[in-house]
Protein backbone atom coordinates (compact mmCIF):
# COMPACT_ATOMS: atom_id res chain seq x y z
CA UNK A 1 0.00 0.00 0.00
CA UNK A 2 1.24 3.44 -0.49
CA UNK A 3 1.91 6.17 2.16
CA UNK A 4 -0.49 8.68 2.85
CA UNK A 5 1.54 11.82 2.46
CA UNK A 6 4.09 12.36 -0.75
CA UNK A 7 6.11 15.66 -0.36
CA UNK A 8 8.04 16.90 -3.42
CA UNK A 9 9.00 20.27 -1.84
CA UNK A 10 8.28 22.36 1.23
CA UNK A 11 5.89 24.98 1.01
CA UNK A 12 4.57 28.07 2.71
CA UNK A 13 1.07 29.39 3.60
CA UNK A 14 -1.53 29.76 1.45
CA UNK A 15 -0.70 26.82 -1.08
CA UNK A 16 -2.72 24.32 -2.85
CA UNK A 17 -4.68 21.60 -0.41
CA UNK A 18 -4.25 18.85 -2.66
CA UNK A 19 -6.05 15.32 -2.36
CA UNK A 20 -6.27 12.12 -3.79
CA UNK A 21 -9.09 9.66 -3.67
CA UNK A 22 -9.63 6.48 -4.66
CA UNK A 23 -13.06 6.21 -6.53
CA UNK A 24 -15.11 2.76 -5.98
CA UNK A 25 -18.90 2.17 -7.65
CA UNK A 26 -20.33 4.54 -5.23
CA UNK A 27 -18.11 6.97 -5.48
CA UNK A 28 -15.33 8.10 -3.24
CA UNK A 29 -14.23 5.68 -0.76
CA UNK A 30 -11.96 7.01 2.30
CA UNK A 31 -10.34 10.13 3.20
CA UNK A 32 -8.26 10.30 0.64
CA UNK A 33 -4.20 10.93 0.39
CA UNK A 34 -2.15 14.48 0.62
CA UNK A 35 -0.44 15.41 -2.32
CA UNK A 36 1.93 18.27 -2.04
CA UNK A 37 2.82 20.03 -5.06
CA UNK A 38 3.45 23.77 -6.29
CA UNK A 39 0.89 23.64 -9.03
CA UNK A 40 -1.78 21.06 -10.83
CA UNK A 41 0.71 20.41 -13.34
CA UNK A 42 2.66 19.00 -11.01
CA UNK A 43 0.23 17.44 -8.85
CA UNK A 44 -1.34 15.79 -12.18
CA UNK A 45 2.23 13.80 -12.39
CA UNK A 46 1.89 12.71 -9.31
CA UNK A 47 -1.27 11.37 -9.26
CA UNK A 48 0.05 9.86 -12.57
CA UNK A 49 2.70 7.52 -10.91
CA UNK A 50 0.20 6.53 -8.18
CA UNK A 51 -2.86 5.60 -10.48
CA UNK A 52 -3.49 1.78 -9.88
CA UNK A 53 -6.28 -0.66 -10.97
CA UNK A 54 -8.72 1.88 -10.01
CA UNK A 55 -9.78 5.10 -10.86
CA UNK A 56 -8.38 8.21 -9.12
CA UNK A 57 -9.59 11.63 -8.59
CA UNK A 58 -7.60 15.03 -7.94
CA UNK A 59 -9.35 17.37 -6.18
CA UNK A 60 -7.84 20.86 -4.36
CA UNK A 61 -9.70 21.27 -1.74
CA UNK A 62 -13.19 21.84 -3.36
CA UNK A 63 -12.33 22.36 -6.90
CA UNK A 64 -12.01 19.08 -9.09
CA UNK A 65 -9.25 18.86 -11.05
CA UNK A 66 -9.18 15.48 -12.69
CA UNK A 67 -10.19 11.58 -12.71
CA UNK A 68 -8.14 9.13 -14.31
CA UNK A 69 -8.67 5.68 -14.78
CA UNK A 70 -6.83 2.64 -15.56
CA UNK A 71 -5.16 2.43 -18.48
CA UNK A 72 -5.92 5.75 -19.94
CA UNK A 73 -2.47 6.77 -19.14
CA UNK A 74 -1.30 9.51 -21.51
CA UNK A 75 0.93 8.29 -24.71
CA UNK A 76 4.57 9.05 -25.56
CA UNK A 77 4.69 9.14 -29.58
CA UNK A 78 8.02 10.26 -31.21
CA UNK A 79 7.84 11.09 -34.59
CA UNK A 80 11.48 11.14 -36.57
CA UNK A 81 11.33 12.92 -39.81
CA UNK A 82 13.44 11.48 -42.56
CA UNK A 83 15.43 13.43 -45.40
């Protein structure tokens, strides 16, 4: 199981609140987990690494940021142009 609080950097007052929960087929189930992070970009890449085989939601505070579910993981594509 993971921990319950991942810090990527320390932080003073007034930043983002963010929170992870696990979604089940009624909705959210638990109290969720503490993300810190400066911004929702980098709060989204968290959330990435900890996504599972269940959906996830992202929420600061009380403003939804995302859900993500299994295997809807964003794609890589590198495109090499040829002379």
């Amino acid at each position: 199981m993971m921990t319950n609080i991942i810090q990527l950097s320390d932080h003073g007052g007034g930043t983002p609140g963010y929170r992870l929960y696990d979604v089940g087929r009624t909705g959210r189930e638990g109290a969720g987990r503490t993300l810190r992070a400066r911004n929702d970009i980098e709060a989204k890449a968290v959330a990435l690494t900890l996504l599972d085989d269940h959906p996830i939601e992202l929420w600061d505070r009380t403003r939804f940021i995302v859900r993500y579910w299994p295997g809807n993981l964003p794609m890589a594509v590198s495109i090499e142009a040829r002379s």
